[in-house]
N, C-alpha and C. Protein backbone atom coordinates (compact mmCIF):
# COMPACT_ATOMS: atom_id res chain seq x y z
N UNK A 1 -189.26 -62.33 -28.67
CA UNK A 1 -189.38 -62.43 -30.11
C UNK A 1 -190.81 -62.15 -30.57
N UNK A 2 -191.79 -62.79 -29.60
CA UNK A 2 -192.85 -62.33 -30.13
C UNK A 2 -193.31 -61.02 -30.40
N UNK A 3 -192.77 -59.98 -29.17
CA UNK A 3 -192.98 -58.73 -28.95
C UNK A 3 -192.84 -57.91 -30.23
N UNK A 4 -191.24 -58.52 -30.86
CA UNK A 4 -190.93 -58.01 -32.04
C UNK A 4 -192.02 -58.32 -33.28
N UNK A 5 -192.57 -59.58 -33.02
CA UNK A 5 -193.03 -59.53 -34.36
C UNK A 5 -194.52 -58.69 -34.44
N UNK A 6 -194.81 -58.85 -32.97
CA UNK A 6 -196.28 -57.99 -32.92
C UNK A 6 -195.59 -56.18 -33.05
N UNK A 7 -194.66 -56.00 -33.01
CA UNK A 7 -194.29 -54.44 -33.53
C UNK A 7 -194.01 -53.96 -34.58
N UNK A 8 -193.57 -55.41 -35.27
CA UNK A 8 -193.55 -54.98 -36.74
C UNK A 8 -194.46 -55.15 -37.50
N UNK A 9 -195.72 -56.17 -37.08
CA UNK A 9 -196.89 -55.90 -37.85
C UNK A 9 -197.94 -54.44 -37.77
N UNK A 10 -197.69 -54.42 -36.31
CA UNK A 10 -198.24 -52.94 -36.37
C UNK A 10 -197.57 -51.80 -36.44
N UNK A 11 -196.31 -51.72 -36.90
CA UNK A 11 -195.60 -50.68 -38.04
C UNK A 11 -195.93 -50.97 -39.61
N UNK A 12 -196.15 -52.20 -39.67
CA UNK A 12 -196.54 -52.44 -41.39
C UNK A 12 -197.43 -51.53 -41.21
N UNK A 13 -198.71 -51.90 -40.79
CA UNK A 13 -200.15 -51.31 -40.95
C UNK A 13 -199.95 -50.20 -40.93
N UNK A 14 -199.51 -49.38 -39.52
CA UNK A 14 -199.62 -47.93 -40.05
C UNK A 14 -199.01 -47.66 -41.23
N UNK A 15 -197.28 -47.70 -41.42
CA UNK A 15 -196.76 -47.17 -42.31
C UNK A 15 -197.76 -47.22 -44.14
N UNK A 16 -198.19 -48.51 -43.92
CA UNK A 16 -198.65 -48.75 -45.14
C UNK A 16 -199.85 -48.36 -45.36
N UNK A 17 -200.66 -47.74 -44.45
CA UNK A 17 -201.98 -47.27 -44.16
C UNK A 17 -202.60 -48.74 -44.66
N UNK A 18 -202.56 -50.08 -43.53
CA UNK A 18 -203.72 -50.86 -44.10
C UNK A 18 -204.69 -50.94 -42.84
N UNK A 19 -205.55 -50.19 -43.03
CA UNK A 19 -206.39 -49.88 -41.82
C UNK A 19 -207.70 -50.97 -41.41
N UNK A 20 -207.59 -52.00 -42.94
CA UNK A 20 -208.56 -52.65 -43.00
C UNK A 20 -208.09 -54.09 -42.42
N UNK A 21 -207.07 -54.21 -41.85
CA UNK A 21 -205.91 -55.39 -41.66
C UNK A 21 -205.66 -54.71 -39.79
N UNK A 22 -205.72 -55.78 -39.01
CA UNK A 22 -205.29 -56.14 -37.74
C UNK A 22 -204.19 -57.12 -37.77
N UNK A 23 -203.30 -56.84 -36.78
CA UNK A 23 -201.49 -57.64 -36.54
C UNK A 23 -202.35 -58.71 -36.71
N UNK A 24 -203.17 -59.48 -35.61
CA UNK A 24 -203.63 -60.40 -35.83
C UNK A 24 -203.91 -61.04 -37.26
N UNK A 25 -204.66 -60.75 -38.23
CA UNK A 25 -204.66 -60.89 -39.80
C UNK A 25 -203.30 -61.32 -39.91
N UNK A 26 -202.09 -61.38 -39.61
CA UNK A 26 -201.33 -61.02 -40.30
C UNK A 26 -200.61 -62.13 -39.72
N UNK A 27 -200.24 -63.36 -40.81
CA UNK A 27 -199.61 -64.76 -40.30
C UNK A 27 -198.40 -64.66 -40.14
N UNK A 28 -197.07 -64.92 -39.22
CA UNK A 28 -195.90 -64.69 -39.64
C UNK A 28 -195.17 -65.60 -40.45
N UNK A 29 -195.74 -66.40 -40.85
CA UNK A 29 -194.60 -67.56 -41.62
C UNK A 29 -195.55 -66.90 -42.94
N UNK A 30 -196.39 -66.03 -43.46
CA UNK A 30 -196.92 -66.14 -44.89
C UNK A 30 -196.27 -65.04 -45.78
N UNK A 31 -196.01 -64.79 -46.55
CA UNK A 31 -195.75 -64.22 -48.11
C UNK A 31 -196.58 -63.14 -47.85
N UNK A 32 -195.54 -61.88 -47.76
CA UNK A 32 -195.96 -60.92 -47.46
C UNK A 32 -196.29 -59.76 -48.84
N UNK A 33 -195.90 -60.78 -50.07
CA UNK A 33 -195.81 -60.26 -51.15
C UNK A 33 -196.21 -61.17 -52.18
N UNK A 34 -196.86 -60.84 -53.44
CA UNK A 34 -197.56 -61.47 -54.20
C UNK A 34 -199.10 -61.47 -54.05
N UNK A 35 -200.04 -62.40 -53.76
CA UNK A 35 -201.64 -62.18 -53.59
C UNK A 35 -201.96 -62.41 -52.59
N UNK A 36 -202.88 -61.65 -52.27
CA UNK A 36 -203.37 -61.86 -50.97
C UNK A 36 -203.95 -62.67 -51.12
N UNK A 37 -204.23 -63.45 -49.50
CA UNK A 37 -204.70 -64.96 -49.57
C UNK A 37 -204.95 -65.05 -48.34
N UNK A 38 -205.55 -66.01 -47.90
CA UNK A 38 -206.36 -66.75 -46.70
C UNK A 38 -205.55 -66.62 -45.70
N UNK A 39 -204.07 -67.23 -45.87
CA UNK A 39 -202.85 -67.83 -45.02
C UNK A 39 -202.17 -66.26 -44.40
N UNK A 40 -202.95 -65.67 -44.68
CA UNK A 40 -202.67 -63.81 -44.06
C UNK A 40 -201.29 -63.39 -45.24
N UNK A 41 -201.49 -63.79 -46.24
CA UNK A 41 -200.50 -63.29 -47.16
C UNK A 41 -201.11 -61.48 -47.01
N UNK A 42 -200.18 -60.38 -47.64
CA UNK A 42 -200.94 -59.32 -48.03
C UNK A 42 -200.77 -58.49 -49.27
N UNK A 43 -200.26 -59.41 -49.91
CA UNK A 43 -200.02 -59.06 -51.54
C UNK A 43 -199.79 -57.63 -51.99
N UNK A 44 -198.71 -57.59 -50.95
CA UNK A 44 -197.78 -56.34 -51.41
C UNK A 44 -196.82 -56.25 -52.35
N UNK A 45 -196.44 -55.31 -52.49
CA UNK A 45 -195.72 -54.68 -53.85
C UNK A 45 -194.25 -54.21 -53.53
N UNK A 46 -193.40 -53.94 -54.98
CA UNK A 46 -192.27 -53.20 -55.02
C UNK A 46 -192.46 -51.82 -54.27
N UNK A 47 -193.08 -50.96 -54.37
CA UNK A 47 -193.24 -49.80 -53.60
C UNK A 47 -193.52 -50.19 -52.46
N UNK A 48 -194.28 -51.05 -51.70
CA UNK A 48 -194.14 -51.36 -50.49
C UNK A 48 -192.92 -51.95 -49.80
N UNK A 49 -192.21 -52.26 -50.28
CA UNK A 49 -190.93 -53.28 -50.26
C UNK A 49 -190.08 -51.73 -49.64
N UNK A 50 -189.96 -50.62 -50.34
CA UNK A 50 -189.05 -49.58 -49.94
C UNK A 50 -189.70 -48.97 -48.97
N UNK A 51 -191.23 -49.11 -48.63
CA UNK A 51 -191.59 -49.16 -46.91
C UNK A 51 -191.00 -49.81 -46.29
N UNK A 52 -191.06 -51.31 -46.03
CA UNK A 52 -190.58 -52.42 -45.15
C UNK A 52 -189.09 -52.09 -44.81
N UNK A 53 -188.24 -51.39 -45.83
CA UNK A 53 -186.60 -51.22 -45.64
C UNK A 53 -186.67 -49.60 -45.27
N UNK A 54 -187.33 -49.10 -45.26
CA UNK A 54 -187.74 -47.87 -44.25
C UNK A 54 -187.66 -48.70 -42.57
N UNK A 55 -188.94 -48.81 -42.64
CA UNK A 55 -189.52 -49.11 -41.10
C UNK A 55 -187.89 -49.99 -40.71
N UNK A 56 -187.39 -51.17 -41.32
CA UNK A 56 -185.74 -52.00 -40.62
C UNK A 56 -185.07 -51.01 -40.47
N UNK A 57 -184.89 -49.74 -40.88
CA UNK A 57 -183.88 -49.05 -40.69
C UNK A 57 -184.05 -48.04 -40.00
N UNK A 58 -185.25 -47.40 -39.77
CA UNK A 58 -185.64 -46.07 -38.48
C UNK A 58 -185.90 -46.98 -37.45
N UNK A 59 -186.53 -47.88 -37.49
CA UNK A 59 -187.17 -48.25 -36.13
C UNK A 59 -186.44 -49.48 -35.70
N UNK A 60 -185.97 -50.10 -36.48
CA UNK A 60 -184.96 -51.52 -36.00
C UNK A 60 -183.16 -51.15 -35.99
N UNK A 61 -182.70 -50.14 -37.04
CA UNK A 61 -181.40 -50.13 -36.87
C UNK A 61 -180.45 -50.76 -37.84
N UNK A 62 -181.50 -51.60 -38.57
CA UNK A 62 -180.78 -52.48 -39.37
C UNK A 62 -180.73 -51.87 -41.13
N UNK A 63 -179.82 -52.18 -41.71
CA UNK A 63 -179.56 -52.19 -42.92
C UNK A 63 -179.99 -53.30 -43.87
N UNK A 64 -180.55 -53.03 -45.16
CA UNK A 64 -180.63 -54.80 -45.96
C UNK A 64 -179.52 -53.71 -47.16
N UNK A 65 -178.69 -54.97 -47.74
CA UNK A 65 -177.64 -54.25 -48.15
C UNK A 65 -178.18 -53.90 -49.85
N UNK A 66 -178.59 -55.05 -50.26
CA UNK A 66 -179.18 -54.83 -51.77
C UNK A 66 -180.55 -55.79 -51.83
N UNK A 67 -180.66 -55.49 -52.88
CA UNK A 67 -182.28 -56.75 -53.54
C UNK A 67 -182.52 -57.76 -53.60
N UNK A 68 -181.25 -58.66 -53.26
CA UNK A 68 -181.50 -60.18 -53.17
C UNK A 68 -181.53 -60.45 -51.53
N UNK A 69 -180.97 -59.56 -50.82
CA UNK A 69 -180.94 -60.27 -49.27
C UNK A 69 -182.34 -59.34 -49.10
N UNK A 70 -182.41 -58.46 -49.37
CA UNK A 70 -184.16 -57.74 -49.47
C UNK A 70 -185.39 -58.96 -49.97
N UNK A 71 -185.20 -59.79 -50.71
CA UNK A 71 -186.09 -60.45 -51.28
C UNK A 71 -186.16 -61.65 -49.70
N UNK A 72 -185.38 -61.96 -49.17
CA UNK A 72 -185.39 -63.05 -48.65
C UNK A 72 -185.60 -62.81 -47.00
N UNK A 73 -185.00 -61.29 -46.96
CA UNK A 73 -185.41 -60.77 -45.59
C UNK A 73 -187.37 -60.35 -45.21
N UNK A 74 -187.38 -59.75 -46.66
CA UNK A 74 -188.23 -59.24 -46.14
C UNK A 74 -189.94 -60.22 -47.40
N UNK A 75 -189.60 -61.36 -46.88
CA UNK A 75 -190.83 -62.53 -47.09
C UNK A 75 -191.85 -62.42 -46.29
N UNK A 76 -191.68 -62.48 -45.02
CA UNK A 76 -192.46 -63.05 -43.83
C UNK A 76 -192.39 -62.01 -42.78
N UNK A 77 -192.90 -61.95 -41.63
CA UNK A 77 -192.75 -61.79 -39.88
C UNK A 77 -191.58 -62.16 -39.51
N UNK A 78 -191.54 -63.53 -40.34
CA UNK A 78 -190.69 -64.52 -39.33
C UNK A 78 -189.40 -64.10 -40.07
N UNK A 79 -188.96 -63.90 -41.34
CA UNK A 79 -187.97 -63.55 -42.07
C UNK A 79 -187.00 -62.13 -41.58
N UNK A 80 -188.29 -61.32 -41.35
CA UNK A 80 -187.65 -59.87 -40.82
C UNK A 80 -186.99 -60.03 -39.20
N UNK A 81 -188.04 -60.70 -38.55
CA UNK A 81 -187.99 -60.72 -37.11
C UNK A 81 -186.22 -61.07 -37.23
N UNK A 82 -186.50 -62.37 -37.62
CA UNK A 82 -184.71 -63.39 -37.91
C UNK A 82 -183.64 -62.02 -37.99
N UNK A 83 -183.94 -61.59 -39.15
CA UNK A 83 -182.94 -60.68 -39.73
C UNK A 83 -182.36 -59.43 -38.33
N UNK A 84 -183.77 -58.84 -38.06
CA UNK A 84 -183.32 -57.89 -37.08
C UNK A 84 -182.61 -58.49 -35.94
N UNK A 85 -183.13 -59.41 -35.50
CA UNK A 85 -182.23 -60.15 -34.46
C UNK A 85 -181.16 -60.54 -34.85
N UNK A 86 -180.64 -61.24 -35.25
CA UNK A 86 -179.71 -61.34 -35.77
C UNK A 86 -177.89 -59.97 -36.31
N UNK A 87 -178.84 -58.93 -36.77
CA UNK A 87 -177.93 -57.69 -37.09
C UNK A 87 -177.49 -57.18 -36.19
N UNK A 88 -178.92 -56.89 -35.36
CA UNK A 88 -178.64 -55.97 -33.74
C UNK A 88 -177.20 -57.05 -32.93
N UNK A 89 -177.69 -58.14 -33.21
CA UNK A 89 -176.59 -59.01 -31.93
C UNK A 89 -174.69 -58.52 -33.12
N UNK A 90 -174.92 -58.35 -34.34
CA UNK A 90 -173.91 -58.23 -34.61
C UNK A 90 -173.20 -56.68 -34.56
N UNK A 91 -174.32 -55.84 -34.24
CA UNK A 91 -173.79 -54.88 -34.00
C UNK A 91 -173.28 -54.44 -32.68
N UNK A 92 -173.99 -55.36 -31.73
CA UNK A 92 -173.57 -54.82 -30.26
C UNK A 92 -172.05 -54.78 -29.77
């Protein structure tokens, strides 16, 4: 699990070009949206949001079906990590 979450922080970064941000920076239980903040929030945006459901779906496999399970999947590390695990086991 960890593996996963250290792969999806460093797919954020590239995809999102934040070059100024290390996985490390990057808390998994924090708010990956709204202001950036201490707690490794990174006060991302709606246009970033249709990154994050990019990267679940080329590189994880997974689908988010609409905007409310999008809001809740894609909060955290720990939110996405859940989600992908979770889909993959239902797809196998």
């Amino acid at each position: 699990m960890e593996t996963l979450k250290n792969e999806l922080k460093k797919q954020i970064i590239e995809e999102l070009n934040l070059e100024e941000i290390s996985p490390e920076d990057i808390i998994n239980d924090a708010p990956l949206f709204g202001e950036i903040s201490d707690n490794g929030g990174l006060g991302l945006d709606s246009i970033d949001a249709l990154e994050l459901v990019v990267i679940m779906e080329n590189h994880h496999g997974v689908r988010i079906p609409d905007a409310t399970v999008g809001r809740e999947v894609l909060y955290s590390i720990n939110t996405m990590t859940a989600y992908i695990l979770e889909n993959k086991q239902h797809s196998k």
